[in-house]
PDB file of N, CA and C in Angstrom:
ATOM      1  N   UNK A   1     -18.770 -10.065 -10.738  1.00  0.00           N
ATOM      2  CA  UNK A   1     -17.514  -9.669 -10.122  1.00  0.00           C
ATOM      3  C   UNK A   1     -16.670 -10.893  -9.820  1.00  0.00           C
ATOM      4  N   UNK A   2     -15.240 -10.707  -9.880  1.00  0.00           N
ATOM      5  CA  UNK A   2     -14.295 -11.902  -9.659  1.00  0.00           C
ATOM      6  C   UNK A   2     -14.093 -11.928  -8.223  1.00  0.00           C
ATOM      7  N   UNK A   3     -13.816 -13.047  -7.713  1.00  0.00           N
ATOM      8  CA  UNK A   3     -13.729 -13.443  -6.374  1.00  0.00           C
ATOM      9  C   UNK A   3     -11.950 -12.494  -5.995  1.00  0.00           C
ATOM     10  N   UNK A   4     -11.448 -11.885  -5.433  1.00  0.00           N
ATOM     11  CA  UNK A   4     -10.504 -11.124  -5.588  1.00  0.00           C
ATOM     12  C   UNK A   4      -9.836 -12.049  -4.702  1.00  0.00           C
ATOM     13  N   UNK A   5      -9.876 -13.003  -3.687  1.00  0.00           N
ATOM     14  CA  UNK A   5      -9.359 -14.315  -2.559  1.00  0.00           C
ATOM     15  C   UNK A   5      -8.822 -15.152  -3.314  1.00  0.00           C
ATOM     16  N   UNK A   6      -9.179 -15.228  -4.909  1.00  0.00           N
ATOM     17  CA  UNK A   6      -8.132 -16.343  -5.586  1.00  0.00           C
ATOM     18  C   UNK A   6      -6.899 -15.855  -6.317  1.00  0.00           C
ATOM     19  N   UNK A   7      -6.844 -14.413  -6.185  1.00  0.00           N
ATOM     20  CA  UNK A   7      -6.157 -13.548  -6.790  1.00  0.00           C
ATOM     21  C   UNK A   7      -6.475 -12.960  -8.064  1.00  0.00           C
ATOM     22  N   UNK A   8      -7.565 -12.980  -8.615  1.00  0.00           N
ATOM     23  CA  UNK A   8      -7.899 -12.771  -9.861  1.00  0.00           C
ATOM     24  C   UNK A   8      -8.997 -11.421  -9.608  1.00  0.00           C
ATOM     25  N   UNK A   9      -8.849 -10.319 -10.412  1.00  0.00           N
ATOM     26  CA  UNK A   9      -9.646  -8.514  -9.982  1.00  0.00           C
ATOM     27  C   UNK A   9     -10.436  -8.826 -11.373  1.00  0.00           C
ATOM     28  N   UNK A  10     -11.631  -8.107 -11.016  1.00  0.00           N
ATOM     29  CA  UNK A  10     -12.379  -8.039 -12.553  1.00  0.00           C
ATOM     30  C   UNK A  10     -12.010  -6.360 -12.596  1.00  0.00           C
ATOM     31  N   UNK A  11     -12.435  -6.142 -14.087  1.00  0.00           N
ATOM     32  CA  UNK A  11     -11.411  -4.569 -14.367  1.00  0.00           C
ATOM     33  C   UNK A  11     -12.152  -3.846 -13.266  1.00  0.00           C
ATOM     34  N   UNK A  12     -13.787  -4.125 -12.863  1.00  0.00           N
ATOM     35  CA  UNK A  12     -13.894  -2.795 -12.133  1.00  0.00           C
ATOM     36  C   UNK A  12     -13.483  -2.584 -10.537  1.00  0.00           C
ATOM     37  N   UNK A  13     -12.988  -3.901 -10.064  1.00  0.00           N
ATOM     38  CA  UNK A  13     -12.330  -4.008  -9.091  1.00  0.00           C
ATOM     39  C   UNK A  13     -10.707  -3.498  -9.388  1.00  0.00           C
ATOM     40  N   UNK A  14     -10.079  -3.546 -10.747  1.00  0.00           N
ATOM     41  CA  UNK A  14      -8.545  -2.844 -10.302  1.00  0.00           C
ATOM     42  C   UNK A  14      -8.697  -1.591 -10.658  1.00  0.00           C
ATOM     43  N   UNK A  15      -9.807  -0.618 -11.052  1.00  0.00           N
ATOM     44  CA  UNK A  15     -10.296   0.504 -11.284  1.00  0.00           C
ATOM     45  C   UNK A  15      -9.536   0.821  -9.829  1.00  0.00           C
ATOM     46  N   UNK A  16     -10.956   0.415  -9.339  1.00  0.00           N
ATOM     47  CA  UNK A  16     -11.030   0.976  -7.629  1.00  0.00           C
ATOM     48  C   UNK A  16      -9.770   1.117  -6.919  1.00  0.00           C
ATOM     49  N   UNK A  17      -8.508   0.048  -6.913  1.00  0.00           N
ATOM     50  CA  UNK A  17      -7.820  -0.466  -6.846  1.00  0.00           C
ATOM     51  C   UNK A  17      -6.155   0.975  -7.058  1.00  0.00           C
ATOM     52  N   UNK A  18      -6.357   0.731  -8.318  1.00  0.00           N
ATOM     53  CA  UNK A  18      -5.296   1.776  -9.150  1.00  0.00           C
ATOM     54  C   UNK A  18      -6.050   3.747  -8.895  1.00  0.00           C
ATOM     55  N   UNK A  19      -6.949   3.583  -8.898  1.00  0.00           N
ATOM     56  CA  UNK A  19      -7.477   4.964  -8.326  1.00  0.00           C
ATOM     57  C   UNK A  19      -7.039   5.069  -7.103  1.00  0.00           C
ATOM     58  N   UNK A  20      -7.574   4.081  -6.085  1.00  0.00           N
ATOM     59  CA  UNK A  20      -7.491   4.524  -4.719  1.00  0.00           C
ATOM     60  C   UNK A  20      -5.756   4.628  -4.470  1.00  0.00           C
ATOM     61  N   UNK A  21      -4.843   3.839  -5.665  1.00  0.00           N
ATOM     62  CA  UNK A  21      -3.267   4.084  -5.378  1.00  0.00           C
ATOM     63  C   UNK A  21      -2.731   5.122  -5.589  1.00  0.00           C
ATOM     64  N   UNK A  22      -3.275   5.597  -6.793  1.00  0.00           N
ATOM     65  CA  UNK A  22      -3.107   7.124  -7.491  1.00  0.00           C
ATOM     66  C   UNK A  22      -3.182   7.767  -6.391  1.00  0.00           C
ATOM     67  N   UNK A  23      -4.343   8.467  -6.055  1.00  0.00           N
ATOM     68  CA  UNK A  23      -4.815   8.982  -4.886  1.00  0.00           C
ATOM     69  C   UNK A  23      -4.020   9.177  -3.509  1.00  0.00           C
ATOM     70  N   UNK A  24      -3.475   8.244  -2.842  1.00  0.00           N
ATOM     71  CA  UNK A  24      -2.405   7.711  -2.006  1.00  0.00           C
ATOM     72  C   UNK A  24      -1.505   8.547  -2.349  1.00  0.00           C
ATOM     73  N   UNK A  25      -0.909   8.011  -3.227  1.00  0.00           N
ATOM     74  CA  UNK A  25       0.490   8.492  -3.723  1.00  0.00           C
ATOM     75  C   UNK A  25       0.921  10.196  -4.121  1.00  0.00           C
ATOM     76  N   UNK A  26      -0.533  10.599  -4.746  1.00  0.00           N
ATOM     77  CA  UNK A  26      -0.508  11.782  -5.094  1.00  0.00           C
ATOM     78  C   UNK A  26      -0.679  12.203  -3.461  1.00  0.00           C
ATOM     79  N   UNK A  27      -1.465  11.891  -2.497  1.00  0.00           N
ATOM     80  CA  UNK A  27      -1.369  12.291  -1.032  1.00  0.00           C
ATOM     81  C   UNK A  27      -0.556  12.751  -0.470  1.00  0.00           C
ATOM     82  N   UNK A  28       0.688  11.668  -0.507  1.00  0.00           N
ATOM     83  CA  UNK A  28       2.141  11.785  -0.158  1.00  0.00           C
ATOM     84  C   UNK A  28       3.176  12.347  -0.836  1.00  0.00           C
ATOM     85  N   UNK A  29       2.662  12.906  -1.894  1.00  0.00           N
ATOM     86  CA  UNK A  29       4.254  13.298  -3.069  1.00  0.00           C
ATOM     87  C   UNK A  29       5.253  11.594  -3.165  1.00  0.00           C
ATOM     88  N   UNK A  30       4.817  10.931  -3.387  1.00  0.00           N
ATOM     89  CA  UNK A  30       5.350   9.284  -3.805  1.00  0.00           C
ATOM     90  C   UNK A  30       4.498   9.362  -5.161  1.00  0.00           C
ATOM     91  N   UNK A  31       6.117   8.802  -5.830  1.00  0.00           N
ATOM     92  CA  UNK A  31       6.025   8.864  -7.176  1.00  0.00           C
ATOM     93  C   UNK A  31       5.495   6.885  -7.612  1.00  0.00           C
ATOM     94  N   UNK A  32       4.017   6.648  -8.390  1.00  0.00           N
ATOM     95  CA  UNK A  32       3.516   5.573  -8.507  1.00  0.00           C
ATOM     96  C   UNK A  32       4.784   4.210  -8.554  1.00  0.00           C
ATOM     97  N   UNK A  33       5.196   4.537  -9.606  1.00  0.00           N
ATOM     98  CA  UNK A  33       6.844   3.450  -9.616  1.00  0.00           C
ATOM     99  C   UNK A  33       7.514   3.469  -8.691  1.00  0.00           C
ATOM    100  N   UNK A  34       7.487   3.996  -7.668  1.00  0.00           N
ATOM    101  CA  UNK A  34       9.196   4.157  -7.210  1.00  0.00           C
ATOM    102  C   UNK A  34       8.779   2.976  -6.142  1.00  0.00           C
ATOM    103  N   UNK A  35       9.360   2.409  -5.261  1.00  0.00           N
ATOM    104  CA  UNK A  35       9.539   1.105  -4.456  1.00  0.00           C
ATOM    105  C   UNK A  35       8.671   1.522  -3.400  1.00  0.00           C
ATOM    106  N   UNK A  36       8.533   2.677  -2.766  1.00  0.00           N
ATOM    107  CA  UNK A  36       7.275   3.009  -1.862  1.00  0.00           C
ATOM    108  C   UNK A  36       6.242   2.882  -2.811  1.00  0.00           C
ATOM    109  N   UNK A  37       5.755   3.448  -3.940  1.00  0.00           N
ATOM    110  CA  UNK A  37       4.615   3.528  -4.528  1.00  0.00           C
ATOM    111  C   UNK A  37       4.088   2.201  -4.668  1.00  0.00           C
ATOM    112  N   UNK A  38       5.241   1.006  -5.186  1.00  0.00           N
ATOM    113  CA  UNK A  38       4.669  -0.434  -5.515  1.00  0.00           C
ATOM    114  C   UNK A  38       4.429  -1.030  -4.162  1.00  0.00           C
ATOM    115  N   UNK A  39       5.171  -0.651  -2.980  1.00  0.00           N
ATOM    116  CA  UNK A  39       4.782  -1.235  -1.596  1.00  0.00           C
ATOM    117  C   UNK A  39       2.960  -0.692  -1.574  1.00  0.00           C
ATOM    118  N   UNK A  40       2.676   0.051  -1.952  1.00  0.00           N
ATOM    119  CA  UNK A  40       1.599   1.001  -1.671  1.00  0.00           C
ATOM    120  C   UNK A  40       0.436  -0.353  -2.281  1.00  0.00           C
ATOM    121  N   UNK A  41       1.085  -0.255  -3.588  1.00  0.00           N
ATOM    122  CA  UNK A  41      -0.196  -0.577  -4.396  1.00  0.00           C
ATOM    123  C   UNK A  41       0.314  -2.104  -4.219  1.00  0.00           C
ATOM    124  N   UNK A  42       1.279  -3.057  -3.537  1.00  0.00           N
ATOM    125  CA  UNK A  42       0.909  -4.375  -3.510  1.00  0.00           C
ATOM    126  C   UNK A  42       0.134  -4.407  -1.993  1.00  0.00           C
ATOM    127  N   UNK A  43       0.359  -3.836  -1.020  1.00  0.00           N
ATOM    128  CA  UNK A  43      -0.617  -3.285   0.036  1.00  0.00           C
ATOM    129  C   UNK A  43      -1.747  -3.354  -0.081  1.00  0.00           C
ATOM    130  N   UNK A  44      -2.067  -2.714  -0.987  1.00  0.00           N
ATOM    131  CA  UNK A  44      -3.513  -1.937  -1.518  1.00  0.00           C
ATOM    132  C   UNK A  44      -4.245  -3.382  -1.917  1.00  0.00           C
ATOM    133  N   UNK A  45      -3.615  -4.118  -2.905  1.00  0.00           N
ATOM    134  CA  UNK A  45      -4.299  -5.348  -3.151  1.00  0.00           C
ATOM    135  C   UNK A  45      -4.190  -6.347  -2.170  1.00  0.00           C
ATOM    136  N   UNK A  46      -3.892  -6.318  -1.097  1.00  0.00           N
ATOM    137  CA  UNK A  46      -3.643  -7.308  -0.375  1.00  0.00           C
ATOM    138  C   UNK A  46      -4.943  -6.959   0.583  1.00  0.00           C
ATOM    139  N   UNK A  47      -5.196  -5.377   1.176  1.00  0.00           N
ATOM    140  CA  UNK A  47      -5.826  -4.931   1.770  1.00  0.00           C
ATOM    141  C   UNK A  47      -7.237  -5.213   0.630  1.00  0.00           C
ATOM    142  N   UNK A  48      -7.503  -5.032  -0.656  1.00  0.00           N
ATOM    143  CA  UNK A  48      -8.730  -5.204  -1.084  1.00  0.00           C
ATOM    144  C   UNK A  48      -9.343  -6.968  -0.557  1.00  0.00           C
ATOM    145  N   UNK A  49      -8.275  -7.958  -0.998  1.00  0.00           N
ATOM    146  CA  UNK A  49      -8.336  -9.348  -0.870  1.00  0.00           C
ATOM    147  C   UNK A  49      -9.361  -9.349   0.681  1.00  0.00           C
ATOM    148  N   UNK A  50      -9.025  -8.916   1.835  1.00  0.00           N
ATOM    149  CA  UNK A  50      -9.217  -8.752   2.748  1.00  0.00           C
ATOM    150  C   UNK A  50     -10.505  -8.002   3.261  1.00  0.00           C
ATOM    151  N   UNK A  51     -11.292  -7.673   2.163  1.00  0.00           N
ATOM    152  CA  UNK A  51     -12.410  -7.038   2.311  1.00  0.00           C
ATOM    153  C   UNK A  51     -12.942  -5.370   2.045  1.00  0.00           C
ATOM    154  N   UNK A  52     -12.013  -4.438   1.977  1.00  0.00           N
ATOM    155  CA  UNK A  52     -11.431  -3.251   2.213  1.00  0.00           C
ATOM    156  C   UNK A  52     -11.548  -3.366   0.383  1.00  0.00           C
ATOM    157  N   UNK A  53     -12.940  -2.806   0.197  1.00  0.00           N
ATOM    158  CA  UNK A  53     -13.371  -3.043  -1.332  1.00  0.00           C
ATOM    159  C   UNK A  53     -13.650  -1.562  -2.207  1.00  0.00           C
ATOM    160  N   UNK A  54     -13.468  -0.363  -1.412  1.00  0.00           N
ATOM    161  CA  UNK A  54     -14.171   0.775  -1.600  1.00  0.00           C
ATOM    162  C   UNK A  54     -12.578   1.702  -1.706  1.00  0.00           C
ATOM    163  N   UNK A  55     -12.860   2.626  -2.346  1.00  0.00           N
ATOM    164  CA  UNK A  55     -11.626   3.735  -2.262  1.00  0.00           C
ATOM    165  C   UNK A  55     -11.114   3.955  -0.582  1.00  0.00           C
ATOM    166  N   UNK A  56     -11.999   4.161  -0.531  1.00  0.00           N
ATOM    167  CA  UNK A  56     -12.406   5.376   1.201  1.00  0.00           C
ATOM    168  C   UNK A  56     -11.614   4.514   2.036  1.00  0.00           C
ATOM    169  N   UNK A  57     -11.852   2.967   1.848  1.00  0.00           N
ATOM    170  CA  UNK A  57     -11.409   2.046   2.667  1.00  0.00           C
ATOM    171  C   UNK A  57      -9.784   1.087   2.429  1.00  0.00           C
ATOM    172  N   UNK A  58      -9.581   1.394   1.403  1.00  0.00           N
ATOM    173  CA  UNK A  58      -8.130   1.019   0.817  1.00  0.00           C
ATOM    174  C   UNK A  58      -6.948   2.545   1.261  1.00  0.00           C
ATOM    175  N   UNK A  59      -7.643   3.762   0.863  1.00  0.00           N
ATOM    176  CA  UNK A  59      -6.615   4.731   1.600  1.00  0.00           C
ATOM    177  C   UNK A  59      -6.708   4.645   2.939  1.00  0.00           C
ATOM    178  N   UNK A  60      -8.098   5.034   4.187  1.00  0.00           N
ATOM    179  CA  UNK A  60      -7.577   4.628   5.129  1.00  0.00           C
ATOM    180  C   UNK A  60      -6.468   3.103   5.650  1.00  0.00           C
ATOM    181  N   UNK A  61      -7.193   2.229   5.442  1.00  0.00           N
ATOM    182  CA  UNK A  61      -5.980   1.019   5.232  1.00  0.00           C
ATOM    183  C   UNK A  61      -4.566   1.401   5.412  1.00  0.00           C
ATOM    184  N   UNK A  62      -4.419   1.995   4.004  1.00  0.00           N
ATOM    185  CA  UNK A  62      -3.332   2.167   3.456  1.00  0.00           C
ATOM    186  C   UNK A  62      -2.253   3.371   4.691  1.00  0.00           C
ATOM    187  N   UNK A  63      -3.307   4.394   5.038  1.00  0.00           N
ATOM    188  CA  UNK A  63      -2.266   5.027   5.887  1.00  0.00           C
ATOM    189  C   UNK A  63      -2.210   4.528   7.215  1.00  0.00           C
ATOM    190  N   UNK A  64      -3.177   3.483   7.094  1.00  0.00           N
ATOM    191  CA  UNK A  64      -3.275   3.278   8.625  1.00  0.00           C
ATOM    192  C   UNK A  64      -1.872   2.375   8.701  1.00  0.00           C
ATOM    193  N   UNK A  65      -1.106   1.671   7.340  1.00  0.00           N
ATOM    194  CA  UNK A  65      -0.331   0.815   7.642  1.00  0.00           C
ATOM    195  C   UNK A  65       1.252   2.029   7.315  1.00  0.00           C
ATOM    196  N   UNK A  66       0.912   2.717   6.727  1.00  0.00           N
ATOM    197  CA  UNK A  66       2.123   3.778   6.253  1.00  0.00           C
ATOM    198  C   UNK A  66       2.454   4.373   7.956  1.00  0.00           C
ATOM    199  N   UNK A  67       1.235   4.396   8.525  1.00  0.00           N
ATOM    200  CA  UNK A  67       2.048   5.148  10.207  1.00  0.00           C
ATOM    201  C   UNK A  67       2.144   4.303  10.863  1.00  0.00           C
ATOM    202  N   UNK A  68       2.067   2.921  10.898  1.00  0.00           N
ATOM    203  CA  UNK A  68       2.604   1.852  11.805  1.00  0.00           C
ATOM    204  C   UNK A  68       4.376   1.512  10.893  1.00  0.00           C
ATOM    205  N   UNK A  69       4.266   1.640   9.865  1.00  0.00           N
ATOM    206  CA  UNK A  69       5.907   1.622   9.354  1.00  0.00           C
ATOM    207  C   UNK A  69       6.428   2.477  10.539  1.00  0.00           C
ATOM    208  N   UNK A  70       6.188   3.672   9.964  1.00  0.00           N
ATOM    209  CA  UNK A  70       6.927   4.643  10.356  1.00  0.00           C
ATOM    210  C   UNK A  70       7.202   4.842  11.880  1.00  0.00           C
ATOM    211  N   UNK A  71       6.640   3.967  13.044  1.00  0.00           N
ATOM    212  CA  UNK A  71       6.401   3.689  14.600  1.00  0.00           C
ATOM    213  C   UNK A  71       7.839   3.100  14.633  1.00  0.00           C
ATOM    214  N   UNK A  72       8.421   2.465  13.661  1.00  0.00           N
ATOM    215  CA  UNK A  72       9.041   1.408  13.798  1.00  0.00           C
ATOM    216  C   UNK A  72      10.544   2.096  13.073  1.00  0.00           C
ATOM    217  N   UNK A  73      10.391   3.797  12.879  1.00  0.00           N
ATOM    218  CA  UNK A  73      11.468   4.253  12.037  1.00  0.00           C
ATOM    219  C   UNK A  73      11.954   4.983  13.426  1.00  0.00           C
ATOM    220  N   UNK A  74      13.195   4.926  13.732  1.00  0.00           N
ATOM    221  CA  UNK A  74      13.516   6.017  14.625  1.00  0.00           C
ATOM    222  C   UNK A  74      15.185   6.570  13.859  1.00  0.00           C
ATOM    223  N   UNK A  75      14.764   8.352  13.805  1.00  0.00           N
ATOM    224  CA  UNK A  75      15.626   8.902  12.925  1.00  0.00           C
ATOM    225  C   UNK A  75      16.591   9.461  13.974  1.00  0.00           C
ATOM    226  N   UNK A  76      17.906   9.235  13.366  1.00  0.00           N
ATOM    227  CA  UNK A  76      19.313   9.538  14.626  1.00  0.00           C
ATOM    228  C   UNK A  76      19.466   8.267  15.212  1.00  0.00           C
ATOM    229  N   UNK A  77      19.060   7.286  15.408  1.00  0.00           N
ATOM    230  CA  UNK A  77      19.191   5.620  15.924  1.00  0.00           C
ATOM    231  C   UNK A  77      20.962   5.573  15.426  1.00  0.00           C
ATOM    232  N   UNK A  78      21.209   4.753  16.434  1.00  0.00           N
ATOM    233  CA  UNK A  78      22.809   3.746  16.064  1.00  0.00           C
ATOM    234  C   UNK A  78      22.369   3.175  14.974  1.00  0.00           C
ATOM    235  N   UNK A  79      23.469   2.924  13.782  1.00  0.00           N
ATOM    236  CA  UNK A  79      23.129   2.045  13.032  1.00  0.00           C
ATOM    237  C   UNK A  79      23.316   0.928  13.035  1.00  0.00           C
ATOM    238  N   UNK A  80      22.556  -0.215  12.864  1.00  0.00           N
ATOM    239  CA  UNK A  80      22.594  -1.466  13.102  1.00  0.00           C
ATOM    240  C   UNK A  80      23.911  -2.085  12.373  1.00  0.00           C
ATOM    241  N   UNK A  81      24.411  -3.165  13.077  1.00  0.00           N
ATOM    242  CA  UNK A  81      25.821  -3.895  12.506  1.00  0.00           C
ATOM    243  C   UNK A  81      25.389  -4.895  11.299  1.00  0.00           C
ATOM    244  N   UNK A  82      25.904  -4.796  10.105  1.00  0.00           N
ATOM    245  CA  UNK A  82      25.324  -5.819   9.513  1.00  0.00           C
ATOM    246  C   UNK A  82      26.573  -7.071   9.180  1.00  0.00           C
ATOM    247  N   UNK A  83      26.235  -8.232   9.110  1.00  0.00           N
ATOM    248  CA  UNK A  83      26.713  -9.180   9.146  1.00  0.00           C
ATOM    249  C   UNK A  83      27.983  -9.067   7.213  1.00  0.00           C
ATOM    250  N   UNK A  84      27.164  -8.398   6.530  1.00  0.00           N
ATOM    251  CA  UNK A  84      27.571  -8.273   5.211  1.00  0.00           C
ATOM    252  C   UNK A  84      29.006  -7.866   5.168  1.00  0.00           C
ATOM    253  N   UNK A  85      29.346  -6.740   5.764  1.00  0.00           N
ATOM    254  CA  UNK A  85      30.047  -6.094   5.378  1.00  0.00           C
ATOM    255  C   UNK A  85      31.397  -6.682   5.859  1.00  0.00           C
TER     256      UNK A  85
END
């Protein structure tokens, strides 16, 4: 097996990896491509790097970080001023 800390997955580590994203995504109705799905699955590898080597343990992970987003969403809020415009 490849050390996954130098950034490098051996295939049966991005198996695990791309399953446990599938999985996720199909969870949520999030479509694999779309900009949530790739947040998901660069997540997902960041969370494997980190020890979190098993399916079971990359989806919990994974929602455990999808409901701390969402702590941080408040719907009807003022909208913030942005400097851009």
């Amino acid at each position: 097996m490849s050390d996954p800390t130098n950034g490098i997955f051996d295939f049966q580590q991005m198996n695990v990896i791309r399953d446990a994203h599938r999985d996720w995504c199909a969870e949520q109705s999030i479509d694999v491509d779309s900009p949530v799905g790739r947040d998901a699955a660069i997540f997902m590898f960041e969370a494997y790097r980190a020890g979190k080597t098993t399916a079971v343990e990359l989806l919990e992970a994974c929602e455990a970080f999808a409901q701390e987003r969402q702590e941080h969403v408040r719907l009807g809020a003022p909208a913030i001023e942005s400097r851009s415009i």
